[in-house]
PDB file of N, CA and C in Angstrom:
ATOM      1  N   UNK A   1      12.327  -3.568 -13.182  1.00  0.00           N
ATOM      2  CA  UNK A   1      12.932  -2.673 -12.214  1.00  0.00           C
ATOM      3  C   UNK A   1      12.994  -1.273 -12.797  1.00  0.00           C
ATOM      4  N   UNK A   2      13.057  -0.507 -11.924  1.00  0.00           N
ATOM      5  CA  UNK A   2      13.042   1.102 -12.401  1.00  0.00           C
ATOM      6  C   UNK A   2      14.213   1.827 -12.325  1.00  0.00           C
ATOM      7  N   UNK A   3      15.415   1.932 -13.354  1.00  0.00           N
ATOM      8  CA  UNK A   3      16.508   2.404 -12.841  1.00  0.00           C
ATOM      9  C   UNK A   3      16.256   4.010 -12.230  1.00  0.00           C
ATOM     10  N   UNK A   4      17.552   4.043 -11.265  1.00  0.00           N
ATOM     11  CA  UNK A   4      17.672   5.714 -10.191  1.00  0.00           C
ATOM     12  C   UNK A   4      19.105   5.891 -10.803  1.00  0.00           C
ATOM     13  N   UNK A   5      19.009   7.278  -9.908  1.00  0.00           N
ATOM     14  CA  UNK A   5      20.778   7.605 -10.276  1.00  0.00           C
ATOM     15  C   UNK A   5      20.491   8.312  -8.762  1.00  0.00           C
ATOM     16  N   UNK A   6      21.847   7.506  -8.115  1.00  0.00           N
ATOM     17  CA  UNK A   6      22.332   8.456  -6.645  1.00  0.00           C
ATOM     18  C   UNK A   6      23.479   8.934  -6.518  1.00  0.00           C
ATOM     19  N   UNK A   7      23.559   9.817  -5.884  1.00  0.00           N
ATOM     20  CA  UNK A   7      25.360  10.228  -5.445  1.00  0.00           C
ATOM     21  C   UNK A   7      26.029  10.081  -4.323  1.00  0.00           C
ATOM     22  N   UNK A   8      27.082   9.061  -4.584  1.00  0.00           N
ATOM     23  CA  UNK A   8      27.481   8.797  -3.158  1.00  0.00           C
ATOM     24  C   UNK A   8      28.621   9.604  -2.819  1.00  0.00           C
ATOM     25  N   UNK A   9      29.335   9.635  -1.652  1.00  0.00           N
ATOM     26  CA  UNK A   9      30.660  10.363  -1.363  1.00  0.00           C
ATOM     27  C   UNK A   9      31.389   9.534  -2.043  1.00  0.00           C
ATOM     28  N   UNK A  10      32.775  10.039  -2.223  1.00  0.00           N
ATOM     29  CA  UNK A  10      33.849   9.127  -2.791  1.00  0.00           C
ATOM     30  C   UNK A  10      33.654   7.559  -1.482  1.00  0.00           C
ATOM     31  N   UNK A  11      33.932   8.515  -0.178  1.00  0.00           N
ATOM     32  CA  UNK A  11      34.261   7.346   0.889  1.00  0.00           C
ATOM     33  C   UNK A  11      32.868   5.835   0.491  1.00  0.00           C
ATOM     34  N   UNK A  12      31.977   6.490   0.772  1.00  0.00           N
ATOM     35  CA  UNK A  12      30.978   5.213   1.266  1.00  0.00           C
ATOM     36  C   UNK A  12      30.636   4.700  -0.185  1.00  0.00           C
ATOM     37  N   UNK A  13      31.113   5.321  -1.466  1.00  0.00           N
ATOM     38  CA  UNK A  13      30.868   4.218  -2.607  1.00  0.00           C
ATOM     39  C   UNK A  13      32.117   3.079  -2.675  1.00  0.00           C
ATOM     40  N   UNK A  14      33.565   3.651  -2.270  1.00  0.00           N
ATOM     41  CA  UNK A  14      34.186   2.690  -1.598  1.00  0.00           C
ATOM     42  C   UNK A  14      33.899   1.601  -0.473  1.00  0.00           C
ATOM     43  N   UNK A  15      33.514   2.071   0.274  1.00  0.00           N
ATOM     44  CA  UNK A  15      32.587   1.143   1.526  1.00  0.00           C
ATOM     45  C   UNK A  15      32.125  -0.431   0.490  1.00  0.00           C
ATOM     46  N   UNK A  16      30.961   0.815   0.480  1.00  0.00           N
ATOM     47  CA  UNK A  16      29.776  -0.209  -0.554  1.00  0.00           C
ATOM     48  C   UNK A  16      29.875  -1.110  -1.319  1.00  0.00           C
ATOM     49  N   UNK A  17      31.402  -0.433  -2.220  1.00  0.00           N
ATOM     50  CA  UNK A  17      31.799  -1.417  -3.463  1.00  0.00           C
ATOM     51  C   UNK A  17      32.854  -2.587  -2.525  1.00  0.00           C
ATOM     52  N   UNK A  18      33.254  -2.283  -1.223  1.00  0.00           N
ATOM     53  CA  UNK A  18      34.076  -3.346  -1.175  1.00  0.00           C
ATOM     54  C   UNK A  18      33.268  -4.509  -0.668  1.00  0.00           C
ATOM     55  N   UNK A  19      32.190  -3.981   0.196  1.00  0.00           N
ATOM     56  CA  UNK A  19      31.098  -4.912   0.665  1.00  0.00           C
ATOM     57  C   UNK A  19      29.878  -5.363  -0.168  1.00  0.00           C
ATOM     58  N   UNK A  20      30.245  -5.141  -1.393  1.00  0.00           N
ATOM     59  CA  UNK A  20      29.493  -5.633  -2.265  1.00  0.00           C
ATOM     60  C   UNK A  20      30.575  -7.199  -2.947  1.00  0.00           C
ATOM     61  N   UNK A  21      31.798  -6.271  -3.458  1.00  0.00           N
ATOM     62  CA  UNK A  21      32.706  -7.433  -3.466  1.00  0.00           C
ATOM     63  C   UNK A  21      32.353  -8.785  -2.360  1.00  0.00           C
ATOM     64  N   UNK A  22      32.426  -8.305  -1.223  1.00  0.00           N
ATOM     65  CA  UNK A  22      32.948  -9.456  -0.136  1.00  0.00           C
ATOM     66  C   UNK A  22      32.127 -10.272  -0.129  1.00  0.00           C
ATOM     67  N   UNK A  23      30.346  -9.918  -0.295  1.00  0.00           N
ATOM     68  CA  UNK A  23      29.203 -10.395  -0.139  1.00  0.00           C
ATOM     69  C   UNK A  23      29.055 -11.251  -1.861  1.00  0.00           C
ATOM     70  N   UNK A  24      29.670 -10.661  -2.889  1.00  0.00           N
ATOM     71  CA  UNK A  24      29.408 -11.344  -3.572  1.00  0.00           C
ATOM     72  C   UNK A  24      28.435 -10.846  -4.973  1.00  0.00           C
ATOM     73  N   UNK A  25      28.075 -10.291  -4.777  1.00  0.00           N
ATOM     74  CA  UNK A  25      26.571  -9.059  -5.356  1.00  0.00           C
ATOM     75  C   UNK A  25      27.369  -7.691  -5.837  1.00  0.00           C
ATOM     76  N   UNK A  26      26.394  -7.592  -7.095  1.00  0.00           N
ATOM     77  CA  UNK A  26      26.508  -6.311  -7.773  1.00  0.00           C
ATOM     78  C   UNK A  26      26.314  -4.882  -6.855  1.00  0.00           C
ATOM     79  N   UNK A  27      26.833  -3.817  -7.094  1.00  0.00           N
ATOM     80  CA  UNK A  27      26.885  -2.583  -6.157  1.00  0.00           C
ATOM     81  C   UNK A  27      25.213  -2.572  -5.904  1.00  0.00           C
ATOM     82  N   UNK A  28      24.600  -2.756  -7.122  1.00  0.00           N
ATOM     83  CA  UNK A  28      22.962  -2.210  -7.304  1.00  0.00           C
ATOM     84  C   UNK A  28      22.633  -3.185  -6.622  1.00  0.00           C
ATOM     85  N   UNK A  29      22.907  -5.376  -6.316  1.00  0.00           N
ATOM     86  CA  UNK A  29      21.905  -5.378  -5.510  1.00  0.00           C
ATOM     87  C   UNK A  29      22.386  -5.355  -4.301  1.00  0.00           C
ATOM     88  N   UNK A  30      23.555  -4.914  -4.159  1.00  0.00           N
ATOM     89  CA  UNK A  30      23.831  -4.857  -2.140  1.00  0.00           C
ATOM     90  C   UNK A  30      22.590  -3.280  -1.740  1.00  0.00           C
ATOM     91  N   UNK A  31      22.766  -2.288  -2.620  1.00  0.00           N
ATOM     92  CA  UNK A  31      21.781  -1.035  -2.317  1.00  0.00           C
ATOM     93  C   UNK A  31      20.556  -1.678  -2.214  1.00  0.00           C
ATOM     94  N   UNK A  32      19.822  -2.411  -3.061  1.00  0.00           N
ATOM     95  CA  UNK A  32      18.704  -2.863  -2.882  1.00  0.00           C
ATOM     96  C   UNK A  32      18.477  -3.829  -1.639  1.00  0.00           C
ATOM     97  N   UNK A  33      19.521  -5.003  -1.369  1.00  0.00           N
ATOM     98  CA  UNK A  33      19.432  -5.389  -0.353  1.00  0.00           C
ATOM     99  C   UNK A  33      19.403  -4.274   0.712  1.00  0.00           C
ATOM    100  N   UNK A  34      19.659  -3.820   1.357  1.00  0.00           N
ATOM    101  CA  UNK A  34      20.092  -2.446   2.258  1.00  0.00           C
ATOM    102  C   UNK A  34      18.877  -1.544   2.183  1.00  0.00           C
ATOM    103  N   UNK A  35      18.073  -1.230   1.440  1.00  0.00           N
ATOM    104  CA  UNK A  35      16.948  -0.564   1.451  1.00  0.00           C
ATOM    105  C   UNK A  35      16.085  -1.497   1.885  1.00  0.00           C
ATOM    106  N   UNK A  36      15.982  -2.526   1.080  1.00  0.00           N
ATOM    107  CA  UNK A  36      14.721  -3.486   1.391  1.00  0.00           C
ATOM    108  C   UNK A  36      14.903  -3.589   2.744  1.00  0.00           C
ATOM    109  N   UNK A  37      15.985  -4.034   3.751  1.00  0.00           N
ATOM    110  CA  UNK A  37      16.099  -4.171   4.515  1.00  0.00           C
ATOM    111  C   UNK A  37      15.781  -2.932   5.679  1.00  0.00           C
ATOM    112  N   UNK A  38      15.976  -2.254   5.066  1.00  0.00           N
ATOM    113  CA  UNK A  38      15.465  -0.329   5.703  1.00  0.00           C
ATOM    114  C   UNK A  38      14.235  -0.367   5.863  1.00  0.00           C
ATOM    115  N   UNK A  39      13.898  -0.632   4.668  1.00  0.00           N
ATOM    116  CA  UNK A  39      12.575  -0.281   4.411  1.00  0.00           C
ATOM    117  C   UNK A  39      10.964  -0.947   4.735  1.00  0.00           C
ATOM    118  N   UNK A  40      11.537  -2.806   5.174  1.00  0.00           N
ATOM    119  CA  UNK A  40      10.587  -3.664   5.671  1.00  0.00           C
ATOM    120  C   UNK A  40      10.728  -4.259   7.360  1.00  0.00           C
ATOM    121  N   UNK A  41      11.880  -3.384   7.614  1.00  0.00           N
ATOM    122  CA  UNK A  41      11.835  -3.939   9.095  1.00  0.00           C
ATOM    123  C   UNK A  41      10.906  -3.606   9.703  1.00  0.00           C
ATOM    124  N   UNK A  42      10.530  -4.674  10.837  1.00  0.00           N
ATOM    125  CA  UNK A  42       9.048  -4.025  11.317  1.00  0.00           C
ATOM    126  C   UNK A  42       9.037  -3.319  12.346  1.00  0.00           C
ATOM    127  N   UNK A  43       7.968  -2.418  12.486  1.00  0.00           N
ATOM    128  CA  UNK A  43       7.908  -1.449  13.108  1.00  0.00           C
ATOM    129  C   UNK A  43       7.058  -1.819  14.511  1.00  0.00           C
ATOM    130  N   UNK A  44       7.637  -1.115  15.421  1.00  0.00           N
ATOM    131  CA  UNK A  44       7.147  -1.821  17.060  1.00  0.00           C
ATOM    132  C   UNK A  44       5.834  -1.065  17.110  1.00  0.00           C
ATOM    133  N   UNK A  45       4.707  -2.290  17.531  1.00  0.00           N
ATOM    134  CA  UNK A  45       3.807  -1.369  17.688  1.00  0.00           C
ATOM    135  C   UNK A  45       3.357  -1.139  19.098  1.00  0.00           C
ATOM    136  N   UNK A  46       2.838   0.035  19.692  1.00  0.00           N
ATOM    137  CA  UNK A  46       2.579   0.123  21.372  1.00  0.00           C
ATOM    138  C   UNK A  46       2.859  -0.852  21.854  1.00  0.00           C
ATOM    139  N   UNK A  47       1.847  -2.035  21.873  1.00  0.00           N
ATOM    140  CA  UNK A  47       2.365  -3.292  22.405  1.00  0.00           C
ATOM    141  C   UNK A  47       3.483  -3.914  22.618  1.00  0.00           C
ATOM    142  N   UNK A  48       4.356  -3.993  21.665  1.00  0.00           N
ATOM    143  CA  UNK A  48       5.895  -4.652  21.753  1.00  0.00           C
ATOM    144  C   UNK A  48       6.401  -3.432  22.766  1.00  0.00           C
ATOM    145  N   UNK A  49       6.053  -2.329  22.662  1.00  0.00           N
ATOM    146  CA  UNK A  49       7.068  -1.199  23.178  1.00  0.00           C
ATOM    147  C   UNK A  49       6.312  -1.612  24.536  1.00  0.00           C
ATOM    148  N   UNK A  50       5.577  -1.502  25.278  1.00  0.00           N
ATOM    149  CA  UNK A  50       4.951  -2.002  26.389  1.00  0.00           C
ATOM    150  C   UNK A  50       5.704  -3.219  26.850  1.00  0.00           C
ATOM    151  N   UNK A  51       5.545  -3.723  26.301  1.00  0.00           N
ATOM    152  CA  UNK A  51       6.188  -5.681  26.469  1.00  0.00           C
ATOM    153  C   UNK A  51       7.770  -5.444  26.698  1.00  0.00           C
ATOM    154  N   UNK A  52       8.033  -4.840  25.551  1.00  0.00           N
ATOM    155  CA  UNK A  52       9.683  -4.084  26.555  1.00  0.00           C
ATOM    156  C   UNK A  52       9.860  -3.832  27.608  1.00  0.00           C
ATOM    157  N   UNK A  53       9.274  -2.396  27.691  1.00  0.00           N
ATOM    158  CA  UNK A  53       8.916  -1.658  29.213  1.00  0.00           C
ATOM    159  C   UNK A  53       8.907  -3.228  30.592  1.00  0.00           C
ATOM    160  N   UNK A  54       8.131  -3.615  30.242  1.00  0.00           N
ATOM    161  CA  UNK A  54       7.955  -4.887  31.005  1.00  0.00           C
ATOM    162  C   UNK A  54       9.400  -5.919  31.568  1.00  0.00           C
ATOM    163  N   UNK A  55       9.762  -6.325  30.180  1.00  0.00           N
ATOM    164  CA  UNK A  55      10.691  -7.093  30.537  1.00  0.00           C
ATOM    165  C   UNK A  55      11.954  -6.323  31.372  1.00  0.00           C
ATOM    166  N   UNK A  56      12.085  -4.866  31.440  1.00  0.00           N
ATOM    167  CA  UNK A  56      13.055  -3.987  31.993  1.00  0.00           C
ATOM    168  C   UNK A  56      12.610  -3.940  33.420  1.00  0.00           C
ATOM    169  N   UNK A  57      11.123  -4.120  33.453  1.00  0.00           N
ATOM    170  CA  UNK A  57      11.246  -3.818  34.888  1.00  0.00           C
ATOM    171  C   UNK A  57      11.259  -4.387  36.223  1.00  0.00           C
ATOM    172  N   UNK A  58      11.670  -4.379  37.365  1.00  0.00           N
ATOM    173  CA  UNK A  58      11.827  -4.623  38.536  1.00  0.00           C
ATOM    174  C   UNK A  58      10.886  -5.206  39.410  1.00  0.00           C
ATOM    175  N   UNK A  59      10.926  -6.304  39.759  1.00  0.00           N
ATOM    176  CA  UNK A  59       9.992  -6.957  41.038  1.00  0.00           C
ATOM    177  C   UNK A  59      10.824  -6.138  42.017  1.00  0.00           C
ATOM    178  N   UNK A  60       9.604  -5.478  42.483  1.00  0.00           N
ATOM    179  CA  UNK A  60       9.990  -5.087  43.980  1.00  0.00           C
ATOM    180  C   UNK A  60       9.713  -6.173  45.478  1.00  0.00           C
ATOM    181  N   UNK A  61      10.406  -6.834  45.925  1.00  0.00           N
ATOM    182  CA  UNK A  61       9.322  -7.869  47.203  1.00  0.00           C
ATOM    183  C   UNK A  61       9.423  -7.020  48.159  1.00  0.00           C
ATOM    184  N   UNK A  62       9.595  -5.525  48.625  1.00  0.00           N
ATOM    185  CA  UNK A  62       8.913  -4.660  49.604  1.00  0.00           C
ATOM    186  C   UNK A  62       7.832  -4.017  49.221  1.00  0.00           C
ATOM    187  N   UNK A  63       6.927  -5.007  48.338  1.00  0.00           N
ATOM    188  CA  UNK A  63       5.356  -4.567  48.226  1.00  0.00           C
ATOM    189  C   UNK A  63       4.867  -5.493  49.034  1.00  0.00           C
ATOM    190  N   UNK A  64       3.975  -4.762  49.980  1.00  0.00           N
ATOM    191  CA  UNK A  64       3.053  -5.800  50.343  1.00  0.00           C
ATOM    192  C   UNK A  64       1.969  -6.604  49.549  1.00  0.00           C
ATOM    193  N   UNK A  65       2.076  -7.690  50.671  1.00  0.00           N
ATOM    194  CA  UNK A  65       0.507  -8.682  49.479  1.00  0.00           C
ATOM    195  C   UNK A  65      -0.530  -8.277  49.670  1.00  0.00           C
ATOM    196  N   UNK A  66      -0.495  -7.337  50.395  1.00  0.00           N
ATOM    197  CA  UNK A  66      -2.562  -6.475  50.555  1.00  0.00           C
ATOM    198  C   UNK A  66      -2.362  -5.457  49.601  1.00  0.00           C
ATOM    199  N   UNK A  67      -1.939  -5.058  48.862  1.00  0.00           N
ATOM    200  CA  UNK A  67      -1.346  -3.639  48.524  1.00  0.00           C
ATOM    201  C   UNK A  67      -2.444  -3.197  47.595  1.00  0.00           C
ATOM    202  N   UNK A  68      -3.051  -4.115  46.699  1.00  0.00           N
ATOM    203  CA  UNK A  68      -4.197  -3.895  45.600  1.00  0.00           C
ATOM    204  C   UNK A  68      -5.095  -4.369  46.719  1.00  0.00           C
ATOM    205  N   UNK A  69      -5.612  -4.757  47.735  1.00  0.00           N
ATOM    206  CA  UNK A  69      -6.767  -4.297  48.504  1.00  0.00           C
ATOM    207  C   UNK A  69      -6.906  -3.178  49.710  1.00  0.00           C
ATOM    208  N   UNK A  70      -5.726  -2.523  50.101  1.00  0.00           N
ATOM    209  CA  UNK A  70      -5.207  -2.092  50.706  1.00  0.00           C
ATOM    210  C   UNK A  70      -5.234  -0.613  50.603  1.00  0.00           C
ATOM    211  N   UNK A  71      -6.155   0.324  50.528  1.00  0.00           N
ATOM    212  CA  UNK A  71      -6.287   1.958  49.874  1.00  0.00           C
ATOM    213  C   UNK A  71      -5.089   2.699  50.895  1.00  0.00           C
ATOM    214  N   UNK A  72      -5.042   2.298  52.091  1.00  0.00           N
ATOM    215  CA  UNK A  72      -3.923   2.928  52.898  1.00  0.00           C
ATOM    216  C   UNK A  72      -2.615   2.951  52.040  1.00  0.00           C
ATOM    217  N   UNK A  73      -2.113   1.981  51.505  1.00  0.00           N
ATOM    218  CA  UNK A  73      -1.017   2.327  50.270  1.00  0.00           C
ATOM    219  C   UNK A  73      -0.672   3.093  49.543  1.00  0.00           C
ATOM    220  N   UNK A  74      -1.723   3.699  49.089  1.00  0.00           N
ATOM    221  CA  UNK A  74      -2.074   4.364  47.764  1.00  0.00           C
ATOM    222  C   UNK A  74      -2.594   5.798  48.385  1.00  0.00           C
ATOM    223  N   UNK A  75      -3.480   6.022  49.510  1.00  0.00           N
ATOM    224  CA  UNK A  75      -3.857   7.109  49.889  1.00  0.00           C
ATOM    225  C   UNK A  75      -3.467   7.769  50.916  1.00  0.00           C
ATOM    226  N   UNK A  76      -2.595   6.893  51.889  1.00  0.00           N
ATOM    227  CA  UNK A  76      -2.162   7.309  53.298  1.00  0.00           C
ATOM    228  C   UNK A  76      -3.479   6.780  54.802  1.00  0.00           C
ATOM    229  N   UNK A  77      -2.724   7.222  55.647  1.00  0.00           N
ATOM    230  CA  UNK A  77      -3.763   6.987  56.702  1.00  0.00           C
ATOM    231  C   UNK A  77      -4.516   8.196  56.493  1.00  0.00           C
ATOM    232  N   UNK A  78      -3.986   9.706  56.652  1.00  0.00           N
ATOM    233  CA  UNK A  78      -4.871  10.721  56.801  1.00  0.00           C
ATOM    234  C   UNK A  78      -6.032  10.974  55.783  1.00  0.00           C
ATOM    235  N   UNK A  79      -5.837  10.821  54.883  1.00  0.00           N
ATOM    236  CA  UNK A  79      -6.949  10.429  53.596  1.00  0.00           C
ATOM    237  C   UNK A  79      -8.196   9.328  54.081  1.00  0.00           C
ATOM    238  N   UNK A  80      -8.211   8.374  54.962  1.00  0.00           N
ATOM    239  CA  UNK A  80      -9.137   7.496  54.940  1.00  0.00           C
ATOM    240  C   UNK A  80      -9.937   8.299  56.146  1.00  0.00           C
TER     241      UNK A  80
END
């Protein structure tokens, strides 16, 4: 391992040290837990963010069932 030196506020090295207590673990590996955890969560790629989008959105049933053969939908009457 590669030792660092950080500076915390008084407050959140209190935090840290009590939730290091509670958890059980040295101050150094609750920080390491906590980074690793920062640092390997995975990252959404288009797809998941799409697949979100998705699950948020709305069935409308005032679409009609011609609607994808249907250009009047999409263009109007005066357009055709």
């Amino acid at each position: 391992m590669i030792r660092t030196q950080t500076l915390l506020t008084p407050e959140l090295y209190e935090l840290v040290k009590m939730q290091a207590e509670k958890e059980g673990l040295s101050l150094s590996a609750l920080v390491r837990k906590a980074l690793e955890k920062l640092m390997y969560k995975k990252k959404k790629t288009n797809t998941d963010i799409l697949m979100d989008m998705a699950k948020d959105a709305v069935y409308d049933k005032s679409i009609p069932s011609d609607a994808s053969t249907n250009d009047e939908y999409l263009y109007g009457k005066s357009a055709l």
